[in-house]
PDB file of N, CA and C in Angstrom:
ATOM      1  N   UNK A   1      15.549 -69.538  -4.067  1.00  0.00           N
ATOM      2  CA  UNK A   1      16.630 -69.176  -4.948  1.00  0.00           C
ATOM      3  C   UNK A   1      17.548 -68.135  -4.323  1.00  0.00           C
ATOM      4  N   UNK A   2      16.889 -67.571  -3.636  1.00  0.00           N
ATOM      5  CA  UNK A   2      18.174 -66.148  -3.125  1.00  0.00           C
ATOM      6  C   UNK A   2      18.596 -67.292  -2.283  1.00  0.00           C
ATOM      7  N   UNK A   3      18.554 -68.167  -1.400  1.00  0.00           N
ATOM      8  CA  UNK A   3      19.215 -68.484  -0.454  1.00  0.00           C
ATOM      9  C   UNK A   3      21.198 -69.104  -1.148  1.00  0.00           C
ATOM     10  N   UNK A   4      20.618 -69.722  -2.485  1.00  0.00           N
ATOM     11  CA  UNK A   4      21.794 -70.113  -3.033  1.00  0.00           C
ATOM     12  C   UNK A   4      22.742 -69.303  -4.039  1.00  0.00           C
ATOM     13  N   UNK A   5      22.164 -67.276  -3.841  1.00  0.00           N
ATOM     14  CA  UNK A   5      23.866 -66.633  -4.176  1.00  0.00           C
ATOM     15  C   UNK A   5      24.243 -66.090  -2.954  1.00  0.00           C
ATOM     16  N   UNK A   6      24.295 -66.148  -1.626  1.00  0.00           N
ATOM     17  CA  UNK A   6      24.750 -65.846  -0.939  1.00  0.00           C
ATOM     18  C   UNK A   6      25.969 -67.512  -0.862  1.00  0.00           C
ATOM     19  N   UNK A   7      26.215 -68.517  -1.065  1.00  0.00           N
ATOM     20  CA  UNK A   7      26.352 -69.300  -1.281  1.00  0.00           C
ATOM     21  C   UNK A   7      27.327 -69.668  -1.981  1.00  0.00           C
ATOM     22  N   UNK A   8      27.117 -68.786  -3.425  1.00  0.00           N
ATOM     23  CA  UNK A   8      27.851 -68.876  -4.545  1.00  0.00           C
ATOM     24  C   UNK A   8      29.012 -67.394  -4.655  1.00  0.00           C
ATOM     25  N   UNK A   9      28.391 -66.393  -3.550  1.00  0.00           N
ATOM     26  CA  UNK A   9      29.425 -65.453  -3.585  1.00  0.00           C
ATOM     27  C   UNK A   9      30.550 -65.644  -2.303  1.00  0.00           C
ATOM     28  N   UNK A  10      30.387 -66.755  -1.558  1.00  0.00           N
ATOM     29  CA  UNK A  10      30.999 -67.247  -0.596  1.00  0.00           C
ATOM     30  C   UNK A  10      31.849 -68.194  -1.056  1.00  0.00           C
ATOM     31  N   UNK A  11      31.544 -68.965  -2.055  1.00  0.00           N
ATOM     32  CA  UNK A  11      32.712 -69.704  -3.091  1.00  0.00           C
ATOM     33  C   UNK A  11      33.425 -68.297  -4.084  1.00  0.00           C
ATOM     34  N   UNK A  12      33.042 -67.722  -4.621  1.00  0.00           N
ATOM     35  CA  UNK A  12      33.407 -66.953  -5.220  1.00  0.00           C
ATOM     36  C   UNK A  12      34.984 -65.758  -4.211  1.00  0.00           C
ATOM     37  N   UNK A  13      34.101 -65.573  -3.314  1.00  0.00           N
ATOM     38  CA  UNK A  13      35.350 -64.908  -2.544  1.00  0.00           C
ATOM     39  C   UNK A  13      36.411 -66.008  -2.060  1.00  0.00           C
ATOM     40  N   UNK A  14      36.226 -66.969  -1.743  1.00  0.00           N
ATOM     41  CA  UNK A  14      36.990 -68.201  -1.400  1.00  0.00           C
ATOM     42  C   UNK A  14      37.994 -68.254  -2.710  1.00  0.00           C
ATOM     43  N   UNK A  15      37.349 -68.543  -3.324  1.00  0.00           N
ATOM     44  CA  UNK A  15      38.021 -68.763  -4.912  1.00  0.00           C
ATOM     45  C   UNK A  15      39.393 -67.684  -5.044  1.00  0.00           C
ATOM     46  N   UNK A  16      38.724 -66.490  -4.635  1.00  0.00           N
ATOM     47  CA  UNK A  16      39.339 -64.746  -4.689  1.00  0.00           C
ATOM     48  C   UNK A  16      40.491 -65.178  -4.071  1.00  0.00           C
ATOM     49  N   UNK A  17      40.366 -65.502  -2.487  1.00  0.00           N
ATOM     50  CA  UNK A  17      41.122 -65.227  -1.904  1.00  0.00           C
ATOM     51  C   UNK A  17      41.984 -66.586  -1.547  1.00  0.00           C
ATOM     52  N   UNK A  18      41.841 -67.416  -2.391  1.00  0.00           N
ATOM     53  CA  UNK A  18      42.795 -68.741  -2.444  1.00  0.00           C
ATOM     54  C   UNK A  18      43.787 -68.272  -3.578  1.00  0.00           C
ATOM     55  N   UNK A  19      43.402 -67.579  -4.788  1.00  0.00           N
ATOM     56  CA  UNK A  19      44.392 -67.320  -5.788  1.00  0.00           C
ATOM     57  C   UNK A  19      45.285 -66.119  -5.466  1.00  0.00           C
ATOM     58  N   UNK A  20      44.562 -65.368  -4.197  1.00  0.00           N
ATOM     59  CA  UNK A  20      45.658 -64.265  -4.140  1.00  0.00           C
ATOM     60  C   UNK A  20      46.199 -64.894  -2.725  1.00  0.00           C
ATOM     61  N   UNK A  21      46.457 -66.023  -2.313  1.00  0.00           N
ATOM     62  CA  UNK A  21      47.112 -66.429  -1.400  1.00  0.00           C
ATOM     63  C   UNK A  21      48.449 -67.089  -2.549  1.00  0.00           C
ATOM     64  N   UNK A  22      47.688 -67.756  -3.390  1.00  0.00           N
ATOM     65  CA  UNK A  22      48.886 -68.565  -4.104  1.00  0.00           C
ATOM     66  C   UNK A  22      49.781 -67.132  -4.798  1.00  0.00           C
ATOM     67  N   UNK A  23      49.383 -66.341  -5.639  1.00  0.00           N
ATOM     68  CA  UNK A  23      49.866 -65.544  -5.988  1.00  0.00           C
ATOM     69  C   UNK A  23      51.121 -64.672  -4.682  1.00  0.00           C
ATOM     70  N   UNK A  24      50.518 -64.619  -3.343  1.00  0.00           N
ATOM     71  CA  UNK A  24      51.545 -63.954  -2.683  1.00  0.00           C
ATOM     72  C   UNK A  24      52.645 -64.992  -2.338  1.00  0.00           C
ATOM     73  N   UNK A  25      52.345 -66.379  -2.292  1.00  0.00           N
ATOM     74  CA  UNK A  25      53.250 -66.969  -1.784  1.00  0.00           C
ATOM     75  C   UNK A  25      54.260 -67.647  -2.796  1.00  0.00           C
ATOM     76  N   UNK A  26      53.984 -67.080  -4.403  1.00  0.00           N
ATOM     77  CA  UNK A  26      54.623 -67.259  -5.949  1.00  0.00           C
ATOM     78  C   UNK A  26      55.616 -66.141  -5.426  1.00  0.00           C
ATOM     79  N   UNK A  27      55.210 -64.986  -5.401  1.00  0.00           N
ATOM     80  CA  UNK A  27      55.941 -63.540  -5.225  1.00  0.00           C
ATOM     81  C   UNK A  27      57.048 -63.979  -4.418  1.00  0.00           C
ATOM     82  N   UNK A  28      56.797 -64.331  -3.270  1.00  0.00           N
ATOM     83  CA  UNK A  28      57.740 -64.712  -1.679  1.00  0.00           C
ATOM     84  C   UNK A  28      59.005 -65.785  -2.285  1.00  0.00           C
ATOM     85  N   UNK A  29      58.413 -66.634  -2.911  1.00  0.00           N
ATOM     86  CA  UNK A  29      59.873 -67.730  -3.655  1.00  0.00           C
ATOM     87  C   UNK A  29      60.233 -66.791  -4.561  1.00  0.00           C
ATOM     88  N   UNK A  30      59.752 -65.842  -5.569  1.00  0.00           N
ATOM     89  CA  UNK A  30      60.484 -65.368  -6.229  1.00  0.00           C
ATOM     90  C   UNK A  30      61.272 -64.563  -6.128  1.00  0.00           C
ATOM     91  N   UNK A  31      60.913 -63.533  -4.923  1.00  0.00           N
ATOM     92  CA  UNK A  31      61.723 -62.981  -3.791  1.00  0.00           C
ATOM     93  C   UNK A  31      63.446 -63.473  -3.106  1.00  0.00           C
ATOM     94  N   UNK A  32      62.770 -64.590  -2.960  1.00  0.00           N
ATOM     95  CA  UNK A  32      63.564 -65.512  -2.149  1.00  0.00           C
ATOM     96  C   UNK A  32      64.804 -66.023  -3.087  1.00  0.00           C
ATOM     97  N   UNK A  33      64.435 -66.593  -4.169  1.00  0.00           N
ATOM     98  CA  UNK A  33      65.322 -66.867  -5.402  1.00  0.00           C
ATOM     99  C   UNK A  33      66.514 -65.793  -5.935  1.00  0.00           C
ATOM    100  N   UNK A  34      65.945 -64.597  -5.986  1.00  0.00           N
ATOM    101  CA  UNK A  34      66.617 -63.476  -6.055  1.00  0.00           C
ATOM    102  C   UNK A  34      67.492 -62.884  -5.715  1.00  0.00           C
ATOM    103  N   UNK A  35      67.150 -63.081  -4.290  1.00  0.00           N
ATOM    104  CA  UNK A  35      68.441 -62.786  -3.411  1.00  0.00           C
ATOM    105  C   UNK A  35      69.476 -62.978  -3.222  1.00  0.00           C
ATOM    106  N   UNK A  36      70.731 -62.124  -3.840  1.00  0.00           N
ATOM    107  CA  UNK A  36      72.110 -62.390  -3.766  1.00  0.00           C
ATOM    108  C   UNK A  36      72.328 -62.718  -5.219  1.00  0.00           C
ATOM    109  N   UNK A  37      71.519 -62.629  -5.770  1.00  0.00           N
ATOM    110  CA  UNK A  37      72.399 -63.374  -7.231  1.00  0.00           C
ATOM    111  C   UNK A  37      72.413 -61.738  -8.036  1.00  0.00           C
ATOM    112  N   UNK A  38      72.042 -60.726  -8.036  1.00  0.00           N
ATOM    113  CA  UNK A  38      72.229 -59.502  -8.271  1.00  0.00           C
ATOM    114  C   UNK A  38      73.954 -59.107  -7.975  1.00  0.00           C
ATOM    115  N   UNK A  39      74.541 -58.369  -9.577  1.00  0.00           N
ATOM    116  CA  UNK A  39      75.675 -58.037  -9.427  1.00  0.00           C
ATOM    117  C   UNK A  39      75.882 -56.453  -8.665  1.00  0.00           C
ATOM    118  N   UNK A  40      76.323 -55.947  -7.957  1.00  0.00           N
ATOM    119  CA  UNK A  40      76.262 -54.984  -7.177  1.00  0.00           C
ATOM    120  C   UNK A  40      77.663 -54.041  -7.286  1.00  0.00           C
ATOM    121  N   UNK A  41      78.644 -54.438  -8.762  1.00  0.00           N
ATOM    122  CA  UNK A  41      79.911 -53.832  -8.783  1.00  0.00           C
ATOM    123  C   UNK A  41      80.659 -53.477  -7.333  1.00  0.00           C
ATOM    124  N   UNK A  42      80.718 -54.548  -6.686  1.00  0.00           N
ATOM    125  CA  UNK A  42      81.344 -54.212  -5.449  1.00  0.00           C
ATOM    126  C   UNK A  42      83.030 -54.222  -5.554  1.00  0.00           C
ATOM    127  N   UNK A  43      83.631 -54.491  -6.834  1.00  0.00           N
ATOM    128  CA  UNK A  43      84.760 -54.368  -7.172  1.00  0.00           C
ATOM    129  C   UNK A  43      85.371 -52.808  -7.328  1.00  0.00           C
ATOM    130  N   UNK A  44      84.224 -51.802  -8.174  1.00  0.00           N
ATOM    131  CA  UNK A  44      84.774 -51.348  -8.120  1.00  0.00           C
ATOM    132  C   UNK A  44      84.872 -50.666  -9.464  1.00  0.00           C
ATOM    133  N   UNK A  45      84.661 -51.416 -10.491  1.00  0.00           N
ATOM    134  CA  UNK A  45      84.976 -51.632 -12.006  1.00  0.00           C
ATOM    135  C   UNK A  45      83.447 -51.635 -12.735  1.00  0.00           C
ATOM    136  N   UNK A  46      83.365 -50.675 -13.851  1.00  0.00           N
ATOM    137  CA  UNK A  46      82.644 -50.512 -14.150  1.00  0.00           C
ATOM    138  C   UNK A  46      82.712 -51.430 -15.809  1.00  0.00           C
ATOM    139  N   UNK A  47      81.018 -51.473 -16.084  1.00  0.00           N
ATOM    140  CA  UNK A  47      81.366 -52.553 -17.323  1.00  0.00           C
ATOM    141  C   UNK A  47      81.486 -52.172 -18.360  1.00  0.00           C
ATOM    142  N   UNK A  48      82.047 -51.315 -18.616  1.00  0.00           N
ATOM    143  CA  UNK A  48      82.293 -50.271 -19.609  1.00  0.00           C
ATOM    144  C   UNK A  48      83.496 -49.491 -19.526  1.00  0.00           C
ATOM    145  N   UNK A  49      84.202 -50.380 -20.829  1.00  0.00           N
ATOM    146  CA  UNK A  49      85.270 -49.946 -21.199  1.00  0.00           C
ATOM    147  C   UNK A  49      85.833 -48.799 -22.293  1.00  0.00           C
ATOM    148  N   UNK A  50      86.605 -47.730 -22.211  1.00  0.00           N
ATOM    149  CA  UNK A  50      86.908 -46.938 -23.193  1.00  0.00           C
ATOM    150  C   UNK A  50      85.771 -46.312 -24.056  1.00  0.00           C
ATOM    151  N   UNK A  51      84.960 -45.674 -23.668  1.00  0.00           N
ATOM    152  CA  UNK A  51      83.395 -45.351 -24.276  1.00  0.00           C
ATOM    153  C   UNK A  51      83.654 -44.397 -25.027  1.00  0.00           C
ATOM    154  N   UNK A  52      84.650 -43.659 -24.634  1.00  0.00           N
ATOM    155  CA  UNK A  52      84.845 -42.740 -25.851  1.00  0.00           C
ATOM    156  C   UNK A  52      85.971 -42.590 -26.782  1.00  0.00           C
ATOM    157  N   UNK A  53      86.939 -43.733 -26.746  1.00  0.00           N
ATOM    158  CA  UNK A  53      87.735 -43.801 -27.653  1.00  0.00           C
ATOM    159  C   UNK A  53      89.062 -43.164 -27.284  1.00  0.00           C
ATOM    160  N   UNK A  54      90.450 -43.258 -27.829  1.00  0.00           N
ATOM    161  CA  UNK A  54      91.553 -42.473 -27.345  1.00  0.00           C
ATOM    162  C   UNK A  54      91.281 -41.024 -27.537  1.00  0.00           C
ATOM    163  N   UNK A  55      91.612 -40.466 -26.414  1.00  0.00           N
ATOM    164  CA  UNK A  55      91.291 -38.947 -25.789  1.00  0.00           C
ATOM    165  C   UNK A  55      92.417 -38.610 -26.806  1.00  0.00           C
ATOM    166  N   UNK A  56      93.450 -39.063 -27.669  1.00  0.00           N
ATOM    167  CA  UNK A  56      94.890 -38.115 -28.456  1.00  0.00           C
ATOM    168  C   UNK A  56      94.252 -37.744 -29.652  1.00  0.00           C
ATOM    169  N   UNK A  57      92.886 -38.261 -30.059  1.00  0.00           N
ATOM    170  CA  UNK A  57      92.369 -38.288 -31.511  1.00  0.00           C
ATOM    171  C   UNK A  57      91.736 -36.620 -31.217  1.00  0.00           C
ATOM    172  N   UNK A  58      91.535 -35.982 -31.836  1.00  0.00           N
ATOM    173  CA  UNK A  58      90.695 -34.495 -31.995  1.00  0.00           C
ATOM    174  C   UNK A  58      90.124 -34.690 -33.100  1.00  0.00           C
ATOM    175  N   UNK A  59      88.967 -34.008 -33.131  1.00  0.00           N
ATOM    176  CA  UNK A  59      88.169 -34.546 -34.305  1.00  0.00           C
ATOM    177  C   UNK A  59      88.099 -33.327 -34.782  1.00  0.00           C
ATOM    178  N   UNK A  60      87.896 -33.587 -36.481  1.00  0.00           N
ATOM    179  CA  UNK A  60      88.196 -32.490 -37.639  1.00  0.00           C
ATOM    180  C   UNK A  60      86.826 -32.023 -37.788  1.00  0.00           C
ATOM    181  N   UNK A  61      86.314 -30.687 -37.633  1.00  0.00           N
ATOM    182  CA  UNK A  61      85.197 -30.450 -38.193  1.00  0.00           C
ATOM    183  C   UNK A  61      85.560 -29.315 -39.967  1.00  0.00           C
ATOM    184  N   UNK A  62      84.639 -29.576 -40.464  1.00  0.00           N
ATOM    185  CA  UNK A  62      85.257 -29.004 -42.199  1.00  0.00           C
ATOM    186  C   UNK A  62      83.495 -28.400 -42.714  1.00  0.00           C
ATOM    187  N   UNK A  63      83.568 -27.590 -42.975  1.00  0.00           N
ATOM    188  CA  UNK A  63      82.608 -26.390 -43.619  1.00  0.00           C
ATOM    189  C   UNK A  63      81.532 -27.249 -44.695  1.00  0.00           C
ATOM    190  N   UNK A  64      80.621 -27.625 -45.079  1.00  0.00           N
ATOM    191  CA  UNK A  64      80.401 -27.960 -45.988  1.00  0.00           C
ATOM    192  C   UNK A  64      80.420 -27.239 -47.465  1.00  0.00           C
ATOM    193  N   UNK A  65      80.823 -27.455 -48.308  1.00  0.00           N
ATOM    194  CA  UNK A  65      81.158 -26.738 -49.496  1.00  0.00           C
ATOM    195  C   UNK A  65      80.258 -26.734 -50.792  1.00  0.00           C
ATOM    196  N   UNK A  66      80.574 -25.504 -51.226  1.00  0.00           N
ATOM    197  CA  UNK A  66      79.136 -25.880 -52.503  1.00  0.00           C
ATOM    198  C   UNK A  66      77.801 -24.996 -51.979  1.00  0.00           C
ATOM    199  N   UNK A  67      76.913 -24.857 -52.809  1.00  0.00           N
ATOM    200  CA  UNK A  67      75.580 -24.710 -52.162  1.00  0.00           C
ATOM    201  C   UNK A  67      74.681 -24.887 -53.116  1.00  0.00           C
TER     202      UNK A  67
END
C-alpha cells in the first residue's frame, strides 16, 4: 500500500502543475488582449467637463434664524 501514494502524489502534483500552466497561459492571452485598447488621454482633454459650474455665480451663505 505505501508503494501506491507516492504514486498518487505524483498525479496529484501533475494535476497542480498542469492547472497552473493553463492558468498562466489564460493570464498571457489576457495580457495580450489588453494591449492597446486602454484610453491613455493622449489628446490632451480631460473627461470632465465644467465640474464646478460657472465661476460668475457666488454663493449666498444666510445665518440660520430662529432657535
Amino acid at each position: 500500500m505505501s508503494s501506491e501514494k507516492p504514486e498518487a502524489n505524483a498525479d496529484d502534483t501533475h494535476a497542480s502543475e498542469e492547472t497552473k500552466r493553463k492558468f498562466r497561459e489564460a493570464l498571457e492571452r489576457k495580457k495580450q488582449q489588453s494591449q492597446g485598447k486602454g484610453t491613455d488621454h493622449l489628446d490632451g482633454e480631460s473627461a470632465i467637463h465644467a465640474a464646478h459650474g460657472p465661476a460668475s455665480h457666488q454663493r449666498e451663505f444666510r445665518r440660520k434664524s430662529g432657535g
